[in-house]
N, C-alpha and C. Protein backbone atom coordinates (compact mmCIF):
# COMPACT_ATOMS: atom_id res chain seq x y z
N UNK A 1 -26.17 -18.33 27.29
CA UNK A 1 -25.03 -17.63 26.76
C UNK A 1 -25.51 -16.44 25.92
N UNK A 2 -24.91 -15.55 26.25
CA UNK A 2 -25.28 -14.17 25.52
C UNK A 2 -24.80 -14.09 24.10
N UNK A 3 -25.59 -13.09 23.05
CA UNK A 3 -24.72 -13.63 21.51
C UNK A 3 -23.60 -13.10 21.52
N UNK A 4 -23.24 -11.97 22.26
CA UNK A 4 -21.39 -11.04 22.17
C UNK A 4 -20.67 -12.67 22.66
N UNK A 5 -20.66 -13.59 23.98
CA UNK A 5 -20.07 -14.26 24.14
C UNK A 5 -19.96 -15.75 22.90
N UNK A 6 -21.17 -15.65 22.47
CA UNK A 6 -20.90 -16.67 21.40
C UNK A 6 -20.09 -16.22 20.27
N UNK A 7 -20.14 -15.11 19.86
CA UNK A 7 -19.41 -14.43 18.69
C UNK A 7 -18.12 -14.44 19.41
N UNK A 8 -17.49 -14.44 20.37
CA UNK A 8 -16.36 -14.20 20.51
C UNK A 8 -15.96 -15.54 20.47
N UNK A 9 -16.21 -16.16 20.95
CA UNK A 9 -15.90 -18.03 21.22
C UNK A 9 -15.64 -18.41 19.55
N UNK A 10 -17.34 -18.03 18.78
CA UNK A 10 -16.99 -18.43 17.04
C UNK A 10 -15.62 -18.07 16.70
N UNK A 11 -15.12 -16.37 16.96
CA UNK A 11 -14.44 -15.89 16.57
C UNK A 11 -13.08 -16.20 17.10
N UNK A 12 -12.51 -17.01 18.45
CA UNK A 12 -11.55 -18.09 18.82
C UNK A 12 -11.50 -19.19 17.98
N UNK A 13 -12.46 -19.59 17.96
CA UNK A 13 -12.80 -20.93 17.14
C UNK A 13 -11.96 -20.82 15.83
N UNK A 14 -12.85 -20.00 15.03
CA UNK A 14 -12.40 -19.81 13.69
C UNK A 14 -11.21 -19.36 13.88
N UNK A 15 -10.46 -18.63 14.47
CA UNK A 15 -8.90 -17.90 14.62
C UNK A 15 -7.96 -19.11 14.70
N UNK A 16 -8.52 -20.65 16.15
CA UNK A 16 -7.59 -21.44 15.69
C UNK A 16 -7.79 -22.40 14.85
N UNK A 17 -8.66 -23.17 14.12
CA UNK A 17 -8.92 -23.60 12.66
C UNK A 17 -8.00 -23.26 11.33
N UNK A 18 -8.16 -21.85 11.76
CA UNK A 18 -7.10 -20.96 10.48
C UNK A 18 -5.25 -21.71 10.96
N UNK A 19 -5.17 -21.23 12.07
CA UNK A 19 -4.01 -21.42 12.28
C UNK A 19 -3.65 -23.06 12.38
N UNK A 20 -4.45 -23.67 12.71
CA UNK A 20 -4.23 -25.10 12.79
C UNK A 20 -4.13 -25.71 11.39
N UNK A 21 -4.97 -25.02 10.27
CA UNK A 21 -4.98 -25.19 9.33
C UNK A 21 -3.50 -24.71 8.25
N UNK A 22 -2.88 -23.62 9.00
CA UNK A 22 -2.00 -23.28 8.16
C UNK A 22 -0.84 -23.85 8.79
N UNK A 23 -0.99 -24.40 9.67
CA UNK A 23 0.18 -26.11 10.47
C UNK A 23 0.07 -27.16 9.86
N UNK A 24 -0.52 -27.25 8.87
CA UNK A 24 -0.62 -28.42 8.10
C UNK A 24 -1.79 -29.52 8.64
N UNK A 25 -2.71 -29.30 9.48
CA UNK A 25 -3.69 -29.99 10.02
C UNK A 25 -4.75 -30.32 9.25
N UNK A 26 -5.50 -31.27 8.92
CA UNK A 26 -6.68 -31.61 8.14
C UNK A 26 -7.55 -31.16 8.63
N UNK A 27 -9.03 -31.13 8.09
CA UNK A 27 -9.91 -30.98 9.12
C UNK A 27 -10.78 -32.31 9.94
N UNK A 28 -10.48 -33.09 9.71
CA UNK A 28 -10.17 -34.54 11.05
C UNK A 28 -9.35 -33.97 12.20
N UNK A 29 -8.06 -33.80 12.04
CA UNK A 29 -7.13 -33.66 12.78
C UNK A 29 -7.81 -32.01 14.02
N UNK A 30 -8.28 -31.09 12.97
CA UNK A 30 -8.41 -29.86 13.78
C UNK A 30 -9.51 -30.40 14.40
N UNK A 31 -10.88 -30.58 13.96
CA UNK A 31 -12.24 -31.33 14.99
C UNK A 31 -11.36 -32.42 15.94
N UNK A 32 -10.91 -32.65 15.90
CA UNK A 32 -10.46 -33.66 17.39
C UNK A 32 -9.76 -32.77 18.10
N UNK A 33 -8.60 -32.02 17.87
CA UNK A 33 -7.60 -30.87 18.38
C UNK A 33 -8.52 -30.04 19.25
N UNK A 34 -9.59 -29.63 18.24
CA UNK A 34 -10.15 -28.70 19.23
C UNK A 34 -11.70 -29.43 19.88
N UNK A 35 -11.70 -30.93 19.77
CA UNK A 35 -12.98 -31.22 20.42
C UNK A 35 -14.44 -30.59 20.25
N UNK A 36 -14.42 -30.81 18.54
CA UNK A 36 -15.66 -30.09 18.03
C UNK A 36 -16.07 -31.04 16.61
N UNK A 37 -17.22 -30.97 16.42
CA UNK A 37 -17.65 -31.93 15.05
C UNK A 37 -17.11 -31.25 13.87
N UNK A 38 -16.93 -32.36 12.99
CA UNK A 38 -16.09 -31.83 11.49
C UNK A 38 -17.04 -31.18 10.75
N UNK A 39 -18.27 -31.32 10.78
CA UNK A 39 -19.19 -29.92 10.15
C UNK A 39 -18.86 -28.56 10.59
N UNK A 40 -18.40 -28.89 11.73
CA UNK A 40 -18.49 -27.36 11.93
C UNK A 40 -17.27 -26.85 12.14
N UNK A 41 -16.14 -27.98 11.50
CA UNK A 41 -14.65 -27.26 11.55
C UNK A 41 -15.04 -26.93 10.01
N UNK A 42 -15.77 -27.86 8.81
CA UNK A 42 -16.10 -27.76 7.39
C UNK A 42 -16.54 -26.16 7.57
N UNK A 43 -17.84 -25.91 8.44
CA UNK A 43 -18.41 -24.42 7.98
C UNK A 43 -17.30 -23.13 8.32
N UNK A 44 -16.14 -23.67 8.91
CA UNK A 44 -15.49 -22.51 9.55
C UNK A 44 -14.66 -22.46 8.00
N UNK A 45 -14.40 -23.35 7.66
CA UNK A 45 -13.27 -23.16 6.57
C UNK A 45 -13.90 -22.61 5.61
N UNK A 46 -15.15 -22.63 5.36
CA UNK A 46 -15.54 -22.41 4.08
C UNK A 46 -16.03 -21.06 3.79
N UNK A 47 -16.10 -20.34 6.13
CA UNK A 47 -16.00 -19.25 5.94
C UNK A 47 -14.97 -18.44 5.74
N UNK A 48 -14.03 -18.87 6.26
CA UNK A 48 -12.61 -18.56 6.18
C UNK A 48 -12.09 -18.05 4.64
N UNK A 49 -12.55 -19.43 4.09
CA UNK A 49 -12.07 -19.34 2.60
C UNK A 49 -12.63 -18.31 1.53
N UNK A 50 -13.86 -17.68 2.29
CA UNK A 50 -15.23 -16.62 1.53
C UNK A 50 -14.70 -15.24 1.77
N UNK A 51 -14.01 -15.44 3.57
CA UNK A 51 -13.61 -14.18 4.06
C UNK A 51 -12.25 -13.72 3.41
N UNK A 52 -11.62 -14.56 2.61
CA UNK A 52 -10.40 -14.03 2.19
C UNK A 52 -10.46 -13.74 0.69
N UNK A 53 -11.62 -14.41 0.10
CA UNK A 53 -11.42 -13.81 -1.23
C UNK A 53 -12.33 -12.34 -1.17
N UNK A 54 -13.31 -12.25 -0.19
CA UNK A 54 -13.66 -11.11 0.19
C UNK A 54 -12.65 -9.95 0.03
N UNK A 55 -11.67 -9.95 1.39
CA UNK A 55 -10.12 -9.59 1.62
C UNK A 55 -9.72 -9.08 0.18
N UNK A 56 -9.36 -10.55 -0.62
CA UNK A 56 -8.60 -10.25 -1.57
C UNK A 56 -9.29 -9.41 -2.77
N UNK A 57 -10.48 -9.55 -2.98
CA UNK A 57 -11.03 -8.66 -3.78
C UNK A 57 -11.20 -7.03 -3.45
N UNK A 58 -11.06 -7.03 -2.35
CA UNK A 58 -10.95 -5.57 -1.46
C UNK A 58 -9.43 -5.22 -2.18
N UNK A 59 -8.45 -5.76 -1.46
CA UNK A 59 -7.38 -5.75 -1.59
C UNK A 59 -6.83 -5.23 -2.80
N UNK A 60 -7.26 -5.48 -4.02
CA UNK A 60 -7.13 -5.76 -5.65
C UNK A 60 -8.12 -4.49 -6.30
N UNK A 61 -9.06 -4.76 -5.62
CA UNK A 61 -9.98 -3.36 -6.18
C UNK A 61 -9.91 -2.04 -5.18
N UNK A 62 -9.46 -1.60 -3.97
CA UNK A 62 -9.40 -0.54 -3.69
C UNK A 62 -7.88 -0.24 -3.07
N UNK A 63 -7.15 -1.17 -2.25
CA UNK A 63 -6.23 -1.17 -1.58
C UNK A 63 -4.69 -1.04 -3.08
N UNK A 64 -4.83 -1.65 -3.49
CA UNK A 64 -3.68 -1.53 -4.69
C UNK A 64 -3.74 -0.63 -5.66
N UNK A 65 -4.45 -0.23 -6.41
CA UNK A 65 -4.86 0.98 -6.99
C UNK A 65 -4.44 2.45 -6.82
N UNK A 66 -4.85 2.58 -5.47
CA UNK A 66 -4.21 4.01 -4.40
C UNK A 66 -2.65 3.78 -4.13
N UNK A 67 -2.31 2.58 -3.56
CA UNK A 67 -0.87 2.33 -3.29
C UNK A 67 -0.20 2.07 -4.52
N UNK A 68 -0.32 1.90 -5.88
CA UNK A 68 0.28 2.23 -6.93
C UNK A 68 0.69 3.48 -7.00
N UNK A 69 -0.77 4.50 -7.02
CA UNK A 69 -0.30 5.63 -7.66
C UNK A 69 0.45 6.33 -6.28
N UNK A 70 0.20 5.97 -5.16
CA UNK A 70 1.00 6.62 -4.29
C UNK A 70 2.59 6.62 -4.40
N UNK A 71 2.79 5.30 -4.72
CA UNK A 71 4.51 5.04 -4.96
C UNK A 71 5.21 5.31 -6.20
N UNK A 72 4.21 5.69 -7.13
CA UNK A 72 4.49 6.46 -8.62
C UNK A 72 4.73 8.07 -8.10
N UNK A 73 3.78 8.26 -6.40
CA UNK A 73 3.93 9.82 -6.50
C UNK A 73 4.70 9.91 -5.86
N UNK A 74 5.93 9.17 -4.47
CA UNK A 74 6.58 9.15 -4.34
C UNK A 74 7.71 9.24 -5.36
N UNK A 75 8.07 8.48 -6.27
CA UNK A 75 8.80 8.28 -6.71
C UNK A 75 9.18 10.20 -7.90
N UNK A 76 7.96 10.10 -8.34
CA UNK A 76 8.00 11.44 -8.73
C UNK A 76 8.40 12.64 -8.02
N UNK A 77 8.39 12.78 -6.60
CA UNK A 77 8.78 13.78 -5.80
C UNK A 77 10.42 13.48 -5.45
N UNK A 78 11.07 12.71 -5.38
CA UNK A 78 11.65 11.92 -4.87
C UNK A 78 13.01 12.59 -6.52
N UNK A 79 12.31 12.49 -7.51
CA UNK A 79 12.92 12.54 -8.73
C UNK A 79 12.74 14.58 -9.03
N UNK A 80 11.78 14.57 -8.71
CA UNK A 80 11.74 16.75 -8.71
C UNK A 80 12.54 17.05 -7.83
N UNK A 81 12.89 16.69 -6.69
CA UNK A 81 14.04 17.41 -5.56
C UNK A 81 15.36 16.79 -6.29
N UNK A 82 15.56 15.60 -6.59
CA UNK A 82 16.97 15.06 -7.16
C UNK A 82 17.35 16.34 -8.61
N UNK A 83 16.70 16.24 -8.83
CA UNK A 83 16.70 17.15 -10.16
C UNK A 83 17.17 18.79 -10.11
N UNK A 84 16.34 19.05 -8.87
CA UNK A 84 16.62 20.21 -8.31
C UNK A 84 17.76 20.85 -7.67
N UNK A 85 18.40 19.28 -7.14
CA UNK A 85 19.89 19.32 -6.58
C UNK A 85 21.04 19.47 -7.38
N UNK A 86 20.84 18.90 -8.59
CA UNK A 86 21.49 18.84 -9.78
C UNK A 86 21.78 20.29 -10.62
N UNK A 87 20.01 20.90 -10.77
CA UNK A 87 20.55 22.15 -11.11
C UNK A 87 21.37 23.35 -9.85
N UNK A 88 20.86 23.09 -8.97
CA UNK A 88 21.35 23.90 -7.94
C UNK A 88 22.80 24.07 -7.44
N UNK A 89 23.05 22.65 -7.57
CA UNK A 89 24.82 22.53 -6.89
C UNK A 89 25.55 23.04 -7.32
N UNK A 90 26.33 23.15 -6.89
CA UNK A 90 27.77 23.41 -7.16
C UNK A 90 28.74 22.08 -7.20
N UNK A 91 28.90 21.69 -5.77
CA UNK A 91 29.07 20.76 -5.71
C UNK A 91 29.48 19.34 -6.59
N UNK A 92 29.94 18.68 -7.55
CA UNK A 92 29.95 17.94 -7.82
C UNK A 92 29.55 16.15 -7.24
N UNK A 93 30.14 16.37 -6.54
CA UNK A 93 30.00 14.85 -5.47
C UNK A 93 28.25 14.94 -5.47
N UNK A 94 27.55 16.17 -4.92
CA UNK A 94 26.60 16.04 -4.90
C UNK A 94 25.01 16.05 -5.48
N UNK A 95 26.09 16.58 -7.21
CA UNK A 95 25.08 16.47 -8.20
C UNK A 95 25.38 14.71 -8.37
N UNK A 96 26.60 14.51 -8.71
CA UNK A 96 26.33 12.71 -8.85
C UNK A 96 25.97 11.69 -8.14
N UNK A 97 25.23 12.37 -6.51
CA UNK A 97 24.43 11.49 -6.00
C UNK A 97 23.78 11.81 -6.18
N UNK A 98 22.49 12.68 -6.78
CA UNK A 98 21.94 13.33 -6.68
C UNK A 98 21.12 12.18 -8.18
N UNK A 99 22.24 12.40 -9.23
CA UNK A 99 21.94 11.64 -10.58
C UNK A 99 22.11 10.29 -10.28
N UNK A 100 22.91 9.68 -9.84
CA UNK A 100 22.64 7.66 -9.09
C UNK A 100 21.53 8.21 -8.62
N UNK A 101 20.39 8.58 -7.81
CA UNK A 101 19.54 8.38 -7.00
C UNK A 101 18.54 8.64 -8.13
N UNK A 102 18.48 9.46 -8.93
CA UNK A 102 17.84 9.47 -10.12
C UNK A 102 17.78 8.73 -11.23
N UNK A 103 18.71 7.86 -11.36
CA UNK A 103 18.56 6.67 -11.89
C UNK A 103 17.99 5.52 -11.01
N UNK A 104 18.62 5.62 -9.85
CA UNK A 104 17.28 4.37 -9.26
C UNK A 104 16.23 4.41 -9.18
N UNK A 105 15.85 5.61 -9.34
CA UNK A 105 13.90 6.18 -8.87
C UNK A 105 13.29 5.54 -10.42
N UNK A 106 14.57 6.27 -11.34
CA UNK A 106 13.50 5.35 -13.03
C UNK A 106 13.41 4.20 -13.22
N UNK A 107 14.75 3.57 -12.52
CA UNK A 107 14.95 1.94 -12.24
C UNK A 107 13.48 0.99 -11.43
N UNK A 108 13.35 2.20 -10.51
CA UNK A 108 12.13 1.46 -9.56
C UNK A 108 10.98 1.64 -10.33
N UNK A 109 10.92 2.86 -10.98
CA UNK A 109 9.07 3.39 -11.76
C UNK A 109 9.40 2.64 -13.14
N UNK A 110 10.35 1.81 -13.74
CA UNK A 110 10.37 0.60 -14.81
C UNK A 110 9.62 -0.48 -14.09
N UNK A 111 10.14 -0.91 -13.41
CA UNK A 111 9.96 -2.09 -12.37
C UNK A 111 8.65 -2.13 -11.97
N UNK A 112 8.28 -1.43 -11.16
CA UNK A 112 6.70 -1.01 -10.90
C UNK A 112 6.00 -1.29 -12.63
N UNK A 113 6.23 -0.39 -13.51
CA UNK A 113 5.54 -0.69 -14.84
C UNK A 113 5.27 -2.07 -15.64
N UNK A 114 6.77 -2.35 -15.74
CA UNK A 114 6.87 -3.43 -16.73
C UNK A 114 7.87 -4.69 -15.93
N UNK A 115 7.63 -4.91 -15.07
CA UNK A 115 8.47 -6.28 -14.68
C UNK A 115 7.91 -7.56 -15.36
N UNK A 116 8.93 -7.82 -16.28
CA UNK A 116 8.17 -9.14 -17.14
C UNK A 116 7.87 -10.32 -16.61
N UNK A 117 9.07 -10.66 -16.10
CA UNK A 117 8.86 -12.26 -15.63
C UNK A 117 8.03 -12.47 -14.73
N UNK A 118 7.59 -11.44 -13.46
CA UNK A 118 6.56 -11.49 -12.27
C UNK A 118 5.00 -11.39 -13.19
N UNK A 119 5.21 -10.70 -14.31
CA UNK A 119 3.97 -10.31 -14.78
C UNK A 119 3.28 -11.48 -15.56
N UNK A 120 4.51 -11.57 -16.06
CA UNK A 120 4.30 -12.85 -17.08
C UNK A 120 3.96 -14.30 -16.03
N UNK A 121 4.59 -14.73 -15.30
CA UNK A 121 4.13 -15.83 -14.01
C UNK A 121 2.31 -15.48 -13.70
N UNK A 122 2.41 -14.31 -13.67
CA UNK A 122 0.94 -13.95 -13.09
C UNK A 122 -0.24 -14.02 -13.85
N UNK A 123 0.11 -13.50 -15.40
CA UNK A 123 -0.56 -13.76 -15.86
C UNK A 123 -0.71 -15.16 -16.74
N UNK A 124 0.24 -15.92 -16.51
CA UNK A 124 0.27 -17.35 -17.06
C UNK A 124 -1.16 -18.46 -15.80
N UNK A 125 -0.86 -17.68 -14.25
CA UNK A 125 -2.22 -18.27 -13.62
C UNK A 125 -3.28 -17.90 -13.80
N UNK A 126 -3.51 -16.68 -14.02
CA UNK A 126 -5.29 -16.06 -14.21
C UNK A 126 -5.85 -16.50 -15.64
N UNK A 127 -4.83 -16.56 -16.52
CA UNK A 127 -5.23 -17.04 -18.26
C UNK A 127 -5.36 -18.55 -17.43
N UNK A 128 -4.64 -19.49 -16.87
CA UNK A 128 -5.08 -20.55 -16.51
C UNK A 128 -6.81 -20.39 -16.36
N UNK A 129 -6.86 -19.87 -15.02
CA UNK A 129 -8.02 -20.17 -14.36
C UNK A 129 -9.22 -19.11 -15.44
N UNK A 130 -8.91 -18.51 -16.26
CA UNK A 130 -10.15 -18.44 -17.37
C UNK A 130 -10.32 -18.99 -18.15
N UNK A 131 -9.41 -19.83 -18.49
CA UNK A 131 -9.56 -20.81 -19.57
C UNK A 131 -10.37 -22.23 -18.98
N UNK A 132 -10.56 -22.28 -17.54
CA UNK A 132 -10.83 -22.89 -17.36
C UNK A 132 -12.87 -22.31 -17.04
N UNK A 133 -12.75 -20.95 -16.63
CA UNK A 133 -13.92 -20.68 -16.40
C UNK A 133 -14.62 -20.72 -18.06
N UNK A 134 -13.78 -20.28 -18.97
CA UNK A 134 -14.28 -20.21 -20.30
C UNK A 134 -15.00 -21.48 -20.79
N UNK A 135 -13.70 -22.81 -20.62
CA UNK A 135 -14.29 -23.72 -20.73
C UNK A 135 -15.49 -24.54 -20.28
N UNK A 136 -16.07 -23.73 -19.19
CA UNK A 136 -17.38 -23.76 -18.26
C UNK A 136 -18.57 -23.79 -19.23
N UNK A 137 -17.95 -22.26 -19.19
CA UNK A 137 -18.85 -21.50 -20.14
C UNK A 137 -19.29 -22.36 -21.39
N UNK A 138 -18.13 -22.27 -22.34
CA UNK A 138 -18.43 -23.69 -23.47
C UNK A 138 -19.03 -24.75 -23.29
N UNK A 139 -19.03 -25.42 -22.71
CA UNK A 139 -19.72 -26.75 -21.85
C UNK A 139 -21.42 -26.02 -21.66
N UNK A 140 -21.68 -25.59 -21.06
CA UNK A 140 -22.76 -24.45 -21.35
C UNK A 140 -23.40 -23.95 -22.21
N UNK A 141 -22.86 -23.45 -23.24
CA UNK A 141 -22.78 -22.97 -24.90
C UNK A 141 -23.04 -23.95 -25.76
N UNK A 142 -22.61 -25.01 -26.03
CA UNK A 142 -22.97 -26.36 -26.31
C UNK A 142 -24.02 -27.11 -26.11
N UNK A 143 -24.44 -27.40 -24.59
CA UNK A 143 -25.42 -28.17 -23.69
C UNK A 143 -26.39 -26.90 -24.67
N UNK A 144 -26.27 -25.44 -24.64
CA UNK A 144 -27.84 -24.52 -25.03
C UNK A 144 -27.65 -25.29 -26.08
N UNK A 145 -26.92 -24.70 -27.06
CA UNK A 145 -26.83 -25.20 -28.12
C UNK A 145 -27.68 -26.58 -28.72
N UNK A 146 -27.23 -27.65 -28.37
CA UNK A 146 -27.48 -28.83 -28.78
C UNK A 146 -29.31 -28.49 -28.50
N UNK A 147 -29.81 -28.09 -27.40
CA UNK A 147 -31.12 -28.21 -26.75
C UNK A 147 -31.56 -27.33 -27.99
N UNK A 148 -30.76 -26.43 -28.62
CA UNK A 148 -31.77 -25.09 -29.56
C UNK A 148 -31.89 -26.14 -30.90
N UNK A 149 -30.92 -27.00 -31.18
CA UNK A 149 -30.93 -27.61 -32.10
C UNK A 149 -31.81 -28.88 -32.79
N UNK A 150 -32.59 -29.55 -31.20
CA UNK A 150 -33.66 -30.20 -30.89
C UNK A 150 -34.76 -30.08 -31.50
N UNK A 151 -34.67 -28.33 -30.90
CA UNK A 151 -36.22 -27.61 -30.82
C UNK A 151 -36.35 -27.05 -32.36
N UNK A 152 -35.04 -27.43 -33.51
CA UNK A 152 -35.18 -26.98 -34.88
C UNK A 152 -34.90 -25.91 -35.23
N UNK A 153 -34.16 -24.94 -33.90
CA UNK A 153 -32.97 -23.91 -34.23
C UNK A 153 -31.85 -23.63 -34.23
N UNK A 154 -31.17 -24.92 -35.17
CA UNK A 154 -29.61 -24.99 -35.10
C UNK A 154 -28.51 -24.00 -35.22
N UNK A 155 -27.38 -23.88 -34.25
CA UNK A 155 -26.53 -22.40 -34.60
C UNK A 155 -25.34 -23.17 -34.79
N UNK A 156 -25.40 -23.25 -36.26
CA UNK A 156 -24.00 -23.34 -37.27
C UNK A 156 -23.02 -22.73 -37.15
N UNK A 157 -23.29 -21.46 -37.14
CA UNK A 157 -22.16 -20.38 -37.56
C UNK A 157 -21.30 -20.26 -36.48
N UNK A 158 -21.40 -21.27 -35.32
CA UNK A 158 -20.64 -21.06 -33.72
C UNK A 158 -21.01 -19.12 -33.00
N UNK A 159 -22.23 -18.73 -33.10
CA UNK A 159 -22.23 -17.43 -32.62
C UNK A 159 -22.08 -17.45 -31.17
N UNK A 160 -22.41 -18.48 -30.37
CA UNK A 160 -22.38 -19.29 -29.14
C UNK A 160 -21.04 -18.73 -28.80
N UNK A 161 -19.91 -19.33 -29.49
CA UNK A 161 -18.66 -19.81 -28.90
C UNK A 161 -17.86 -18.41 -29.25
N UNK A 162 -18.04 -17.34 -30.32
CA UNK A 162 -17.41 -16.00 -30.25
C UNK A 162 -18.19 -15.48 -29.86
N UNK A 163 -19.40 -15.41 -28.29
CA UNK A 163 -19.44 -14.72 -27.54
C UNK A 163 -18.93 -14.74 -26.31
N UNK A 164 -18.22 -15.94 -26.19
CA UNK A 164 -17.40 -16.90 -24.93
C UNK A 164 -16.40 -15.91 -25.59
N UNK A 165 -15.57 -16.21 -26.47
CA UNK A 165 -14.32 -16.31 -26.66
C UNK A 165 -14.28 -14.51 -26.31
N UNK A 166 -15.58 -13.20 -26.89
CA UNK A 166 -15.31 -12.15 -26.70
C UNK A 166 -15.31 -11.86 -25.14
N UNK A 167 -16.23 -12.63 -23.98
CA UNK A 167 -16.00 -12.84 -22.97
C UNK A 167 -14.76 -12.40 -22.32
N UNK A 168 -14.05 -13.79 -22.99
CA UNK A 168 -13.24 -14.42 -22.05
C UNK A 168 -11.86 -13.32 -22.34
N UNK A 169 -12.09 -12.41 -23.93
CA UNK A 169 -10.86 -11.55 -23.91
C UNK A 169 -10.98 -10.59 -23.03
N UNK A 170 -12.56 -10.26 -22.62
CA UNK A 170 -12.71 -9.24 -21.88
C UNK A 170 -11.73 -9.52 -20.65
N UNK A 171 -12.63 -10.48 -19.66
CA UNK A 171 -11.79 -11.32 -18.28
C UNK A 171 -10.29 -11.27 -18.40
N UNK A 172 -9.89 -11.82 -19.71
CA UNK A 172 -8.14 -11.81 -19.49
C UNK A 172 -7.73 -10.06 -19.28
N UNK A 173 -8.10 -9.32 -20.05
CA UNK A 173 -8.04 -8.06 -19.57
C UNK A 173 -8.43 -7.81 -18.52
N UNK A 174 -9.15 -7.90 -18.00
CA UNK A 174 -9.47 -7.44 -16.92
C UNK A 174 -8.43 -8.18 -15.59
N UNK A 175 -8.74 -9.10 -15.73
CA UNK A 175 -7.06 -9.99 -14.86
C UNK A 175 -6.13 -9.63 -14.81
N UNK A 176 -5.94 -9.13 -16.27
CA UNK A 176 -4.25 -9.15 -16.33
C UNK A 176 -3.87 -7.59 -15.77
N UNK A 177 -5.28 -6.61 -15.90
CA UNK A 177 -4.68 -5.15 -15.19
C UNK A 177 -4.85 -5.36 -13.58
N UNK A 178 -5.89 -6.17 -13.06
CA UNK A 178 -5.63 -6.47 -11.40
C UNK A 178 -4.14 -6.86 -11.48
N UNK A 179 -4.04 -8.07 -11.66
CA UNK A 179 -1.98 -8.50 -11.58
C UNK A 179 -1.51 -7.45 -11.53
N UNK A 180 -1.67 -6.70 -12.67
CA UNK A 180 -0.34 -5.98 -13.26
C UNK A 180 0.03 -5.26 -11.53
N UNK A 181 -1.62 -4.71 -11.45
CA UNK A 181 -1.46 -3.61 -10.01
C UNK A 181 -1.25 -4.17 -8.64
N UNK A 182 -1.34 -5.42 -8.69
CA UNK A 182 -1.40 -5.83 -7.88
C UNK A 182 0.43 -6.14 -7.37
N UNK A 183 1.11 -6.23 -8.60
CA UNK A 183 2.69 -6.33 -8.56
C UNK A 183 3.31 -5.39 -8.49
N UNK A 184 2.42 -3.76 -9.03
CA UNK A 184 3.18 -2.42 -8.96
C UNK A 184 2.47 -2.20 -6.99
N UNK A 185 1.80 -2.96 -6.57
CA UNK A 185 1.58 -2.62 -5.38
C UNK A 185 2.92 -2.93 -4.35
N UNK A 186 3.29 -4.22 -4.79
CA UNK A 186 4.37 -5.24 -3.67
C UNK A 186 5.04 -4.66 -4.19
N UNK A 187 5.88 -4.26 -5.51
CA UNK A 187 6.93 -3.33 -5.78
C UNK A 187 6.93 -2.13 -4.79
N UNK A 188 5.72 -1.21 -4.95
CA UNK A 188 6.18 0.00 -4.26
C UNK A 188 6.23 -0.24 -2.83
N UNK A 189 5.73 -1.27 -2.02
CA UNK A 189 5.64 -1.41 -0.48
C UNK A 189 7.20 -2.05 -0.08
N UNK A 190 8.01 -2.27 -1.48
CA UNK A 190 9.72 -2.96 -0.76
C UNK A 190 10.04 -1.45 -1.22
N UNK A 191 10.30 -0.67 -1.93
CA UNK A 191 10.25 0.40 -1.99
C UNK A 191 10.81 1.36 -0.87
């Protein structure tokens, strides 16, 4: 077998795994389905699962970023011609569509900015999951700790644990501006 034909077969393989997997299938259930050993339905998932935070880190660091400010620059052009109609008309009827449509554009570039409750949901999971990496960390910080304390260089003053904690404010920042963009992204794509 040639390697293009094995890569394509992997690449069947893994395509229905995914999908069998998102049918609610175990991976028992998919190795019998597709008549293949559960190691190697295990290595597909685990590529699967590598290839999407891949994805998603793409996604979060270059893909949302651009499509923010794109739908901020929409929205800005969108708001210079409305504006323009307004001074220009005569018309009445058509300066006051002109001003509704200009209120929805600030309605949408709020929304994009500051939507609380989506933001707030979002960032209630990523503070999860650092508090949990933090607590890693601590567990860590401690284990040195105790070992420095052995060796007759005890750290009292916890310097250990406010370099976690300056850490971990960093990470929540840093989380909480992926979210933020990551919600002014799905905002501007219903948009």
């Amino acid at each position: 077998m040639t390697s293009k034909v094995q890569l394509e077969q992997m690449s069947w393989r893994r395509d229905r795994v995914l999908e069998l997997s998102s049918q609610g299938f175990n991976q028992s259930d998919i190795a019998r389905v597709l008549q293949i050993d559960k190691g190697v339905i295990s290595r597909d998932m685990a590529y699967l699962r590598h290839q999407a935070q891949e994805r998603m880190k793409t996604h979060i660091q270059k893909t949302m970023p651009i499509e923010y400010q794109k739908g901020i620059a929409a929205i800005d052009q969108v708001l210079r011609m409305c504006w323009g109609i307004v001074g220009k008309s005569n018309d009445e009827r058509i300066r006051l569509q002109a001003l509704a449509l200009i209120d929805q554009c600030n309605s949408h570039k709020m929304d994009m900015v500051t939507n609380g409750s989506i933001i707030s949901d979002a960032l209630k999971y990523v503070k999860g999951k650092a508090e949990k990496l933090g607590q890693q960390q601590q567990v860590k910080a401690v284990t040195s700790k105790s070992c420095r304390g052995i060796e007759g260089e005890p750290e009292e003053d916890g310097s250990s644990l406010i370099a976690i904690d300056k850490s971990f404010d960093k990470l929540l920042t840093g989380l909480r501006t992926a979210m933020t963009n990551e919600y002014k992204l799905e905002r501007s794509h219903k948009l």
